[in-house]
N, C-alpha and C. Protein backbone atom coordinates (compact mmCIF):
# COMPACT_ATOMS: atom_id res chain seq x y z
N UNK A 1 -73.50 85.54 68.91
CA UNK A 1 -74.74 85.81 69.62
C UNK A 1 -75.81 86.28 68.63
N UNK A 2 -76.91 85.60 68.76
CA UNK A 2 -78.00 85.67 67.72
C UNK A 2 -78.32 87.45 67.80
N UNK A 3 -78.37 88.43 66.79
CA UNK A 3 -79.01 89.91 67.19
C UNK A 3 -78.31 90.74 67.18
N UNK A 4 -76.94 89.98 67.31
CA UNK A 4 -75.99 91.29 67.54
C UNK A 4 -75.01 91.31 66.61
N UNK A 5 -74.97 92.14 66.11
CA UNK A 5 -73.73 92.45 64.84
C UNK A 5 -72.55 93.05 64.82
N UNK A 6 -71.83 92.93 63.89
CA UNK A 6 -70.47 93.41 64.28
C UNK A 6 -70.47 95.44 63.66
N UNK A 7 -69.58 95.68 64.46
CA UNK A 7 -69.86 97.15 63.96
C UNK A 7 -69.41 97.15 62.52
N UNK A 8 -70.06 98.67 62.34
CA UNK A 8 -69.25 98.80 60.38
C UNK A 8 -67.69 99.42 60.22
N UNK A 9 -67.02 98.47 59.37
CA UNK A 9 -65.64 99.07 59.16
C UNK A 9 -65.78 100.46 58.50
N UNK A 10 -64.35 101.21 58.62
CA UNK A 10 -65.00 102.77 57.97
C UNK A 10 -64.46 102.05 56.92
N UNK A 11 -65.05 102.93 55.93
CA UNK A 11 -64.98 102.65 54.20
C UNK A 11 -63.64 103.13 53.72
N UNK A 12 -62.80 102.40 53.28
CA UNK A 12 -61.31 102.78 52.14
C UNK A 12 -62.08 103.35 51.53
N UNK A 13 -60.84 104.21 50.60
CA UNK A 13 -60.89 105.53 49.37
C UNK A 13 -61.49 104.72 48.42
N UNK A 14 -60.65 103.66 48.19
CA UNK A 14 -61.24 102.63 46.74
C UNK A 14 -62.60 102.42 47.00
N UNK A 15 -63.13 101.79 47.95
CA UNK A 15 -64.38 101.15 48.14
C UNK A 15 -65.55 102.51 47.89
N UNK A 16 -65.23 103.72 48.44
CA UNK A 16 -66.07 104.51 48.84
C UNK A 16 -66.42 105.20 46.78
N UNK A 17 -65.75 105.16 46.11
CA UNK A 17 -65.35 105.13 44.92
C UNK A 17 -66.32 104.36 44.21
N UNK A 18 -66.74 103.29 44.38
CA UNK A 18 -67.34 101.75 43.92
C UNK A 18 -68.62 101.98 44.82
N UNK A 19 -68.92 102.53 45.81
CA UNK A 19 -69.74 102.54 46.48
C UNK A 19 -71.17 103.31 45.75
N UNK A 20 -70.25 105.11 45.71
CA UNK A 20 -70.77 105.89 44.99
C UNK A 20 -71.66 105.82 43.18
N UNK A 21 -70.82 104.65 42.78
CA UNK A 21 -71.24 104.04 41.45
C UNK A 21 -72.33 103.16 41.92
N UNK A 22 -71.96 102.34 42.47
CA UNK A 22 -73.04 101.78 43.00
C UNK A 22 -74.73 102.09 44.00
N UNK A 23 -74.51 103.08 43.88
CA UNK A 23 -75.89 104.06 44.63
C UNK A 23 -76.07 104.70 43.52
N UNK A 24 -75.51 104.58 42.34
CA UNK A 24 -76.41 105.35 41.10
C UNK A 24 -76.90 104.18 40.01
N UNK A 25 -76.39 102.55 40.34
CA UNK A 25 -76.68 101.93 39.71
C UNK A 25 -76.94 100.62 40.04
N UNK A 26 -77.99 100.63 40.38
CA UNK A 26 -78.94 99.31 40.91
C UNK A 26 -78.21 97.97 40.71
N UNK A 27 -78.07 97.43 39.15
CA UNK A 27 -77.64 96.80 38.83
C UNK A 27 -76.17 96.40 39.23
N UNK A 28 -75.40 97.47 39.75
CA UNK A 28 -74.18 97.32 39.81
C UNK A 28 -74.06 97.07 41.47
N UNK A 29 -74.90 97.18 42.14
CA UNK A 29 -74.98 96.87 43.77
C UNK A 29 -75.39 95.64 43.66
N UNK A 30 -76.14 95.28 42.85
CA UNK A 30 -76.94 93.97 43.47
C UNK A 30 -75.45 92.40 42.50
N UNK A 31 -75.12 93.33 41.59
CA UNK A 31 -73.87 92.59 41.21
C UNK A 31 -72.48 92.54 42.46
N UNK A 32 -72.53 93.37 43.10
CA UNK A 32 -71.50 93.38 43.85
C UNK A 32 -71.72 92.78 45.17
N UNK A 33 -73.49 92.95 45.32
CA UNK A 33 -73.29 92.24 46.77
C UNK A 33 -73.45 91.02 46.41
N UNK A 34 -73.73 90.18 45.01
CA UNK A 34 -74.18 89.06 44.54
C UNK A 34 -72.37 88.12 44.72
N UNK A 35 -71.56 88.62 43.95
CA UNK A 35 -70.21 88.52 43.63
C UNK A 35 -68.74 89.56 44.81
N UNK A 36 -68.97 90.12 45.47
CA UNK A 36 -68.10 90.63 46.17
C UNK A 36 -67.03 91.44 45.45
N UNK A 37 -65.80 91.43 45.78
CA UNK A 37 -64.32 92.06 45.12
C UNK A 37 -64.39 91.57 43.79
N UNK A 38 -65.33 90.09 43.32
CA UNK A 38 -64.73 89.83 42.04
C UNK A 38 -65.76 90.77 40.80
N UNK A 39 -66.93 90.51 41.11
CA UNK A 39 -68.13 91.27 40.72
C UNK A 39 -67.11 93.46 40.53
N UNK A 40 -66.57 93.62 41.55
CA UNK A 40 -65.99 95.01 41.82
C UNK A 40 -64.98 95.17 40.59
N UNK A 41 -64.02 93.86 40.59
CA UNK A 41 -63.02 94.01 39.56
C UNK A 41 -63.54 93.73 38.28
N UNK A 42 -64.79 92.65 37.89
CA UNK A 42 -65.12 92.63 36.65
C UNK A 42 -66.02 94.50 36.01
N UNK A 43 -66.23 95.22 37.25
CA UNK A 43 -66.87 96.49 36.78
C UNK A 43 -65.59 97.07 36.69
N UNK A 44 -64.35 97.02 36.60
CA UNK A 44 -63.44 97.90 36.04
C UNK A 44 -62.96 98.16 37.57
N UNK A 45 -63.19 98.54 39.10
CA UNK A 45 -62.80 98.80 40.01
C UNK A 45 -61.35 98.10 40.38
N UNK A 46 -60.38 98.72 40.99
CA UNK A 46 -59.02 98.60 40.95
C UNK A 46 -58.89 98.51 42.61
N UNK A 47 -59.40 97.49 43.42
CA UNK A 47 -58.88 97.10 44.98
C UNK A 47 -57.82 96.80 45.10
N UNK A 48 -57.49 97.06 46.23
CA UNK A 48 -56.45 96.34 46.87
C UNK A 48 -56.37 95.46 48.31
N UNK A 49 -55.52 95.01 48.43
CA UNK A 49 -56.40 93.77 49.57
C UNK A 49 -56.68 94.03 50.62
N UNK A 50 -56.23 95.02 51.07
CA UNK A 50 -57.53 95.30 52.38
C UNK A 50 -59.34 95.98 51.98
N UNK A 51 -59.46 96.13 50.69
CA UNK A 51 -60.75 96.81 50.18
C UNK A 51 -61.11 95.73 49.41
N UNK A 52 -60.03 94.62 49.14
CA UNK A 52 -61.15 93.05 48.34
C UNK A 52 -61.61 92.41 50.13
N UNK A 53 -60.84 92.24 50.90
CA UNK A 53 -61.17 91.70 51.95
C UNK A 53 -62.60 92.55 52.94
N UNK A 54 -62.68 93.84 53.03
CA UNK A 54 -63.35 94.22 53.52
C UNK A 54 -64.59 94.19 52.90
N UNK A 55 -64.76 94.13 51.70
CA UNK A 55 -66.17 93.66 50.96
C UNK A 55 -66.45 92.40 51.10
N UNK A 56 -65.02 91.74 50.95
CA UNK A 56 -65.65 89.68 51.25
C UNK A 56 -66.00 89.82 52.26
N UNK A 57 -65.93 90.23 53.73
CA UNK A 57 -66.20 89.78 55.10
C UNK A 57 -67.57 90.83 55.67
N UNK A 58 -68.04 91.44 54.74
CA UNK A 58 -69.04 92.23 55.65
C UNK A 58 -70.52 91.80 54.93
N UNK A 59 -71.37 91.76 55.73
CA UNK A 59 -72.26 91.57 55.56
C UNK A 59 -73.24 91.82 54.78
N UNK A 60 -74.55 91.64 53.94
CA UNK A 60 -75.70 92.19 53.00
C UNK A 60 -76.01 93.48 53.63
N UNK A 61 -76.31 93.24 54.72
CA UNK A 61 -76.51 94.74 55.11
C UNK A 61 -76.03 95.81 55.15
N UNK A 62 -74.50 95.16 56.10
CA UNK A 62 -73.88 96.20 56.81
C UNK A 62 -73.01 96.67 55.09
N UNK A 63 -73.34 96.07 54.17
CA UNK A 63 -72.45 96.44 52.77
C UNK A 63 -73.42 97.37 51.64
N UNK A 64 -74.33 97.28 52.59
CA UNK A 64 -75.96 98.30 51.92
C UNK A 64 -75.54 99.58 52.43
N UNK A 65 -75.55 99.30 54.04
CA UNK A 65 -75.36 100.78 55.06
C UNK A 65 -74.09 101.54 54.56
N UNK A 66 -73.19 100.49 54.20
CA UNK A 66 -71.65 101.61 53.86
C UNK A 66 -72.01 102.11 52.60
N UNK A 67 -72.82 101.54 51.51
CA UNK A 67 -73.00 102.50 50.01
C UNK A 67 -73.85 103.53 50.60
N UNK A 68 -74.67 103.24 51.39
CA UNK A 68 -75.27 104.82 51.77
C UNK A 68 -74.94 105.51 52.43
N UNK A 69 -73.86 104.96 53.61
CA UNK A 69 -73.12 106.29 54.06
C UNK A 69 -72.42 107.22 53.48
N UNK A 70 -71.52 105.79 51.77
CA UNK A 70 -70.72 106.41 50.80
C UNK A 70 -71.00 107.96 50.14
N UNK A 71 -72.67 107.59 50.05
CA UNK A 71 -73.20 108.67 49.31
C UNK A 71 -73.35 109.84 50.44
N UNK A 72 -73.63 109.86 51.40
CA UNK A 72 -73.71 110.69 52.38
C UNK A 72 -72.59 111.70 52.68
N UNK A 73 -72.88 113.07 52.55
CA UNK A 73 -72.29 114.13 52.36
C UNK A 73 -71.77 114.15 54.06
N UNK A 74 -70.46 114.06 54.84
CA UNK A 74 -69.78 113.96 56.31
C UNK A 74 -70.38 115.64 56.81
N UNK A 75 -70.70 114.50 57.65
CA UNK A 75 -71.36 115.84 58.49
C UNK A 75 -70.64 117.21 59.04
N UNK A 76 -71.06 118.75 58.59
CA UNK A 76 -69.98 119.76 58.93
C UNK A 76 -69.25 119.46 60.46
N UNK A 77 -67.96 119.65 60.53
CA UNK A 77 -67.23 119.69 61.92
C UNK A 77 -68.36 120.72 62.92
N UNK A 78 -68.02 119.50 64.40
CA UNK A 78 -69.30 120.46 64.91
C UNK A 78 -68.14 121.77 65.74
N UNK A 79 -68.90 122.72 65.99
CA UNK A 79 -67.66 123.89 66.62
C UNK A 79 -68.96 124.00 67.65
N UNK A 80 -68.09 124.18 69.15
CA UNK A 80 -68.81 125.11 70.22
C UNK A 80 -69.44 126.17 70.38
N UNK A 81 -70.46 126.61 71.09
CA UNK A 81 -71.15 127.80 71.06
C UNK A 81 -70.34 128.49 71.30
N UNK A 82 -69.93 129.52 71.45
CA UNK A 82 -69.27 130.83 71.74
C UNK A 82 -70.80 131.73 72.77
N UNK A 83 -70.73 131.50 73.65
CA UNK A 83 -71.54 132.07 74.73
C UNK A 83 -71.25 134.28 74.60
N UNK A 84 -72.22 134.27 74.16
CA UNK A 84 -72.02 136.00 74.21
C UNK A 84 -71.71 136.61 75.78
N UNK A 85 -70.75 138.04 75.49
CA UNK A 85 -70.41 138.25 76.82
C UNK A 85 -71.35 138.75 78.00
N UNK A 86 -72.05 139.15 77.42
CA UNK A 86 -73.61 139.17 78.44
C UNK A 86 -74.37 138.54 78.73
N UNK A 87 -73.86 136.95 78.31
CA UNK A 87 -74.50 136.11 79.25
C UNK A 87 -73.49 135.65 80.11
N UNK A 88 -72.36 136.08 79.73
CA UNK A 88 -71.15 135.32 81.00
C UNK A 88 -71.31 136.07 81.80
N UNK A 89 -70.97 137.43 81.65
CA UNK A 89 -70.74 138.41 82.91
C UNK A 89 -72.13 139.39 83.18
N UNK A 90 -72.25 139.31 84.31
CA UNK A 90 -73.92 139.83 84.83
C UNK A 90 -73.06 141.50 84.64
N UNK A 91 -73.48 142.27 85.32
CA UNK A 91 -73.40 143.53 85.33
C UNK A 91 -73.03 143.87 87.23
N UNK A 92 -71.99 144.56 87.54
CA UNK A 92 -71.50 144.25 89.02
C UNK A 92 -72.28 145.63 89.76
N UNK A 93 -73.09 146.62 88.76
CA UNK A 93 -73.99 147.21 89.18
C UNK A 93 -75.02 146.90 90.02
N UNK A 94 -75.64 145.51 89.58
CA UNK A 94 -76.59 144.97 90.56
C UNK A 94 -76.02 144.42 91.96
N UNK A 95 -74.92 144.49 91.65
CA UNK A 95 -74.31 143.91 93.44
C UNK A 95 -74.37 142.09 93.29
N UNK A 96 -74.00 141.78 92.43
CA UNK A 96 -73.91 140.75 91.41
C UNK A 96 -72.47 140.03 91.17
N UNK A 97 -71.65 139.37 92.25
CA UNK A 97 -70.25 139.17 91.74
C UNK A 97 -70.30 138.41 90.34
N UNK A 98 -70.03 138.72 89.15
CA UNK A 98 -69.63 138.76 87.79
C UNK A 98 -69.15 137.05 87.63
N UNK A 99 -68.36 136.73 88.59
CA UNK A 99 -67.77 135.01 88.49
C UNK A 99 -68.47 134.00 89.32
N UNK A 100 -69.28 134.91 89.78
CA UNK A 100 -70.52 133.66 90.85
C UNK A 100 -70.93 132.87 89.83
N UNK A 101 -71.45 131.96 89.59
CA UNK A 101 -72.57 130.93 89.03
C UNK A 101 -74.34 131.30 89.44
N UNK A 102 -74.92 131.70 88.71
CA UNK A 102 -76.53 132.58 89.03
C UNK A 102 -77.09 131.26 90.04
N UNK A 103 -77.64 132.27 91.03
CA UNK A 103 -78.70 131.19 91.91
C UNK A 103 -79.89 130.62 91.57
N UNK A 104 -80.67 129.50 91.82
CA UNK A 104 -81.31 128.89 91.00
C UNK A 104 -82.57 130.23 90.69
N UNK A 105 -83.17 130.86 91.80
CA UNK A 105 -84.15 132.08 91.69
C UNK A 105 -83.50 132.86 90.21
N UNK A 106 -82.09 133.10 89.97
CA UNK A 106 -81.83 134.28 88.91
C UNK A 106 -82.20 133.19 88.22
N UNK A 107 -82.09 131.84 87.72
CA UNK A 107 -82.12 131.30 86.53
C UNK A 107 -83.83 131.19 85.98
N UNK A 108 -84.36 131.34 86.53
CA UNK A 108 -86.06 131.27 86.53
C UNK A 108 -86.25 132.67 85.60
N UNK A 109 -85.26 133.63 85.59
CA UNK A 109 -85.83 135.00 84.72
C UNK A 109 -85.96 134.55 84.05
């Protein structure tokens, strides 16, 4: 279907390796997307066949987007808020059951 592309494979250890060289050296991207796995092995890079195959089959682009994800520092693990205890539990002073859910009027404070 004309527009629509295939998603990006995640990047092997080897590739991501070759990738990183390659986002510091112009010459060595435009050799690799020129030549593929063979272009990779004549720069000294050591694939193996699922990382010669995944460079033959992906695309100019989508083989642009993986050297720059390469370089891209993985985003910190995300962790949940931890809700402080005074916003969970109201105070049962006000006549306030503590495990109610606030009525839409309290949420307007």
């Amino acid at each position: 279907m004309p527009g629509k592309s295939r998603p990006l494979p995640s990047i092997p250890d080897g590739l991501r390796s070759l990738f990183r060289a390659a986002a510091r050296d112009v010459r060595l991207l435009e050799r690799i997307i020129a030549g593929r796995s063979g272009a990779a092995r004549k720069a000294g890079f050591v694939l193996d066949s699922n990382e010669q195959a995944t460079l033959d089959v992906v695309s100019e682009t989508q083989l642009r987007v993986m050297v720059s994800m390469a370089i891209t520092p993985a985003p910190p693990s995300v962790t949940p808020i931890q809700k402080s205890q005074s916003s969970v539990r109201r105070p049962a002073s006000l006549g306030i059951d503590p495990e109610m859910p606030p009525r839409r009027s309290e949420r307007k404070r």
